[in-house]
N, C-alpha and C. Protein backbone atom coordinates (compact mmCIF):
# COMPACT_ATOMS: atom_id res chain seq x y z
N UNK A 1 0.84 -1.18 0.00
CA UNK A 1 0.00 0.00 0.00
C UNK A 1 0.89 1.24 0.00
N UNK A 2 0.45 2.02 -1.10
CA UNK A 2 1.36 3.65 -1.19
C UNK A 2 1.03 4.45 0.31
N UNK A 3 1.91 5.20 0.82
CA UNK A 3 1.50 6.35 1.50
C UNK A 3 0.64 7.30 0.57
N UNK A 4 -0.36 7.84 0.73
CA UNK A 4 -0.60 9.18 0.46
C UNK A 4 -0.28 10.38 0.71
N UNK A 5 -0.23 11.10 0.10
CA UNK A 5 0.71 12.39 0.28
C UNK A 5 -0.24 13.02 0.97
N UNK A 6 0.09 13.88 2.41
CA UNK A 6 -0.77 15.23 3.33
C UNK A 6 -1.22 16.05 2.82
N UNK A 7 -2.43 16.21 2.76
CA UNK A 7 -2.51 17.81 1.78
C UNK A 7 -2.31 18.31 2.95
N UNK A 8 -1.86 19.99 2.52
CA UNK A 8 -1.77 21.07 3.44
C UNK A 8 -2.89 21.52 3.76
N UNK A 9 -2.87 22.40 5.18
CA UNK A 9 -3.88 23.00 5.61
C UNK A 9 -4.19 23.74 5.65
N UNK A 10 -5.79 24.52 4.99
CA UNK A 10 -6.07 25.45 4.72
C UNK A 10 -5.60 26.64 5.19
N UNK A 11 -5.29 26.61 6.61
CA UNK A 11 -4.92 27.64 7.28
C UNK A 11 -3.46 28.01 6.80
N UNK A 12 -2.50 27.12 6.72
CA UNK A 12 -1.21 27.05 6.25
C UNK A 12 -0.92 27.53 5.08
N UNK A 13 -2.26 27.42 3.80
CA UNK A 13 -2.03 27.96 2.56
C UNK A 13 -2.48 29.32 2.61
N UNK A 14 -3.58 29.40 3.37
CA UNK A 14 -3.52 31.31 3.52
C UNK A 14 -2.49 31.79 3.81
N UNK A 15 -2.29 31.56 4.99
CA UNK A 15 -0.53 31.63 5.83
C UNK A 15 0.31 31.97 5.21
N UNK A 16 0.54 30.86 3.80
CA UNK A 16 1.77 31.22 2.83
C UNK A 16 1.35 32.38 2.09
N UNK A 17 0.25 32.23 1.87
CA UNK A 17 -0.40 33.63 0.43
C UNK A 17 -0.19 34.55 0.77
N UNK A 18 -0.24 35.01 2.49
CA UNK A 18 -0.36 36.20 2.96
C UNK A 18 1.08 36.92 3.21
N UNK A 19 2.32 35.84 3.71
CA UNK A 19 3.44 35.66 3.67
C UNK A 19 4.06 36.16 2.17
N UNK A 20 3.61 35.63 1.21
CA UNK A 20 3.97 35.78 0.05
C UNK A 20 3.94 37.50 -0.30
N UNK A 21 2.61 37.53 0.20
CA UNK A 21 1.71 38.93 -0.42
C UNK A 21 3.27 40.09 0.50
N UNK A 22 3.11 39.62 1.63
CA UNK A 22 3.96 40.63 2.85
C UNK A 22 5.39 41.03 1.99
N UNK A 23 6.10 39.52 1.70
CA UNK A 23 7.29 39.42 1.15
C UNK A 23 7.34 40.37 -0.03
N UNK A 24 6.19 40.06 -1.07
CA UNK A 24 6.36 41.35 -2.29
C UNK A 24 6.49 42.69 -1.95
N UNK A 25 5.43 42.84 -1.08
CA UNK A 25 5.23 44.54 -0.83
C UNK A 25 6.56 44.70 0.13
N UNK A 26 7.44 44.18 0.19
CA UNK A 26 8.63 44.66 1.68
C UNK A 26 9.28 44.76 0.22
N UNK A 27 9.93 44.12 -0.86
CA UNK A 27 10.70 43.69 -2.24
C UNK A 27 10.37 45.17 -2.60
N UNK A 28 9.35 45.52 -3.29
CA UNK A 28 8.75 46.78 -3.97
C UNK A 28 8.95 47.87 -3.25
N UNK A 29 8.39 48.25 -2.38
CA UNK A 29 8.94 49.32 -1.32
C UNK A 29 10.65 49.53 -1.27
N UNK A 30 11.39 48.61 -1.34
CA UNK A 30 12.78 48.68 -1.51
C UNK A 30 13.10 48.80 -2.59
N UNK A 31 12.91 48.41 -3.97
CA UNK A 31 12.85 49.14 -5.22
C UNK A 31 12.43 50.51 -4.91
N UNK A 32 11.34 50.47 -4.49
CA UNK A 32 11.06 52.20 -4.61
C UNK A 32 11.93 53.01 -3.90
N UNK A 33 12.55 52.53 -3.08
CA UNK A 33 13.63 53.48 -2.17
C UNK A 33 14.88 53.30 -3.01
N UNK A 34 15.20 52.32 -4.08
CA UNK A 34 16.24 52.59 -4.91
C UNK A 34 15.75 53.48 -5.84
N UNK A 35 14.95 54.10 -6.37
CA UNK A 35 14.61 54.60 -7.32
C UNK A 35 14.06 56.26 -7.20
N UNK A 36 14.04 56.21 -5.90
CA UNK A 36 13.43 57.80 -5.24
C UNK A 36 13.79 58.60 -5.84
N UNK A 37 14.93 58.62 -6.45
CA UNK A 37 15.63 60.22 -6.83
C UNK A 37 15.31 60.00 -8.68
N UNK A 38 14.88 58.97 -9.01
CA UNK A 38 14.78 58.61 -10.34
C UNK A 38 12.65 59.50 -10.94
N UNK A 39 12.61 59.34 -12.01
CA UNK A 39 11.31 60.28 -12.02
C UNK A 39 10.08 59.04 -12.07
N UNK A 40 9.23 59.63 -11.45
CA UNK A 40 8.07 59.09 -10.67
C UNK A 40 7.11 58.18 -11.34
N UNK A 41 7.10 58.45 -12.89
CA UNK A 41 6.69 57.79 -13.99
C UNK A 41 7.46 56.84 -14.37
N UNK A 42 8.55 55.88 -13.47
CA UNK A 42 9.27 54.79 -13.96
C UNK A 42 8.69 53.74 -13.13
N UNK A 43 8.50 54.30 -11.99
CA UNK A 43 7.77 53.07 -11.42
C UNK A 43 6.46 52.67 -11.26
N UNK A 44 5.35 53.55 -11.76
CA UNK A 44 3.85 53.51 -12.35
C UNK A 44 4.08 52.94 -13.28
N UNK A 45 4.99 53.53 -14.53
CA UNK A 45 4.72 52.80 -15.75
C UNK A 45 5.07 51.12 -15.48
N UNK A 46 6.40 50.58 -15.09
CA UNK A 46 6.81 49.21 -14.96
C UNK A 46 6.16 48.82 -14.07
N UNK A 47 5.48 49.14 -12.94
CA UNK A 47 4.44 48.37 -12.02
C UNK A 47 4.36 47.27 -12.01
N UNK A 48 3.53 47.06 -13.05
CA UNK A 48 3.15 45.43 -13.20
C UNK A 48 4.46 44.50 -13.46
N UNK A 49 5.53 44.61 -14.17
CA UNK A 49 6.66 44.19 -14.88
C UNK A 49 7.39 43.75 -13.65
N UNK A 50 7.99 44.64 -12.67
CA UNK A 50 8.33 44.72 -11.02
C UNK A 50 7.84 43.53 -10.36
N UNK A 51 6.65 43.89 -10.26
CA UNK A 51 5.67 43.23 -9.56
C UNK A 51 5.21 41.54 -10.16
N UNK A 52 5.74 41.25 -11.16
CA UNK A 52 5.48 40.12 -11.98
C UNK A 52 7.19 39.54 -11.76
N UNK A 53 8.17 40.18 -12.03
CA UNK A 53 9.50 39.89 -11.51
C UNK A 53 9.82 39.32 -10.31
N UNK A 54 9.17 39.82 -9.49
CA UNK A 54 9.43 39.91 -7.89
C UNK A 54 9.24 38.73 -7.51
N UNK A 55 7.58 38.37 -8.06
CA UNK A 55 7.12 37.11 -7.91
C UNK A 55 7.75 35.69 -8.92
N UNK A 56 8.44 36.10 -9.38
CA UNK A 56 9.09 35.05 -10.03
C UNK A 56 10.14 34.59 -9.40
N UNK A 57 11.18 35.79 -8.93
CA UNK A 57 12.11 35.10 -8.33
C UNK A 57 11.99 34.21 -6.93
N UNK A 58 10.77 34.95 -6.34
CA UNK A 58 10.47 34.25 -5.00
C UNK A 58 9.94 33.05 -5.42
N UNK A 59 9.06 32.51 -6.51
CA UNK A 59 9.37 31.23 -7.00
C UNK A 59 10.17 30.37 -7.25
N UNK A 60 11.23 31.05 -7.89
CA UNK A 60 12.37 30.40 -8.06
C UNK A 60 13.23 29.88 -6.75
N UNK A 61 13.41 30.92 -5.60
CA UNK A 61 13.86 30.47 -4.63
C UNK A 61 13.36 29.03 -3.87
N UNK A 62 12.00 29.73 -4.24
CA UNK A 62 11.32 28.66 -3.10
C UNK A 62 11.18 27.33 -3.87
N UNK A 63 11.80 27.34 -5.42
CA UNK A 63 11.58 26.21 -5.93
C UNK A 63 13.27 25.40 -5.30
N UNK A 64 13.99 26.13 -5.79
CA UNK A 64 15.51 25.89 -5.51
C UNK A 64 16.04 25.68 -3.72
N UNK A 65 15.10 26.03 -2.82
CA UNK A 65 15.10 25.17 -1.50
C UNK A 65 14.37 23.93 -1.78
N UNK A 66 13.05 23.71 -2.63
CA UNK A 66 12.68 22.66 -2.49
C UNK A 66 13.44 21.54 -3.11
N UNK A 67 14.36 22.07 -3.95
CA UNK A 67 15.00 21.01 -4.28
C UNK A 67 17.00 20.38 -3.73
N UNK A 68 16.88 21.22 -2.76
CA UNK A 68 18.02 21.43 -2.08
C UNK A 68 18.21 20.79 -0.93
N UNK A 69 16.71 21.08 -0.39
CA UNK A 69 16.75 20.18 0.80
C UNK A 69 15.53 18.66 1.06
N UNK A 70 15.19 18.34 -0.37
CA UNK A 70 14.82 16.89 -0.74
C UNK A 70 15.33 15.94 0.14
């Protein structure tokens, strides 16, 4: 007989989403403090681009622990 795999718990996947959500906006806010003296229409316009970046790499990390510590 296989083990079945745990699903996670609901509470745990909010947990992460919200974690996640925290982690971007701390990322972005620190872009924006690199960019302060730069003009104000660079970071409205790329917004989304930033913000689509950000979340990639924190994917990537969190893919590259998962496979690190297998």
């Amino acid at each position: 007989m296989e083990p079945t795999p745990v699903d996670a718990l609901r509470v745990s996947q909010l947990d992460t989403s919200e974690l996640d959500q925290e982690l971007v906006r701390l990322t972005k806010s620190h872009i924006a403090q690199l960019f302060k003296y730069h003009t104000t229409t660079f970071l409205t316009r790329f917004d989304p681009e930033i913000q689509a970046g950000i979340k990639f790499l924190l994917w990537k990390v969190i893919e590259f622990f998962k496979i690190c510590y297998k």
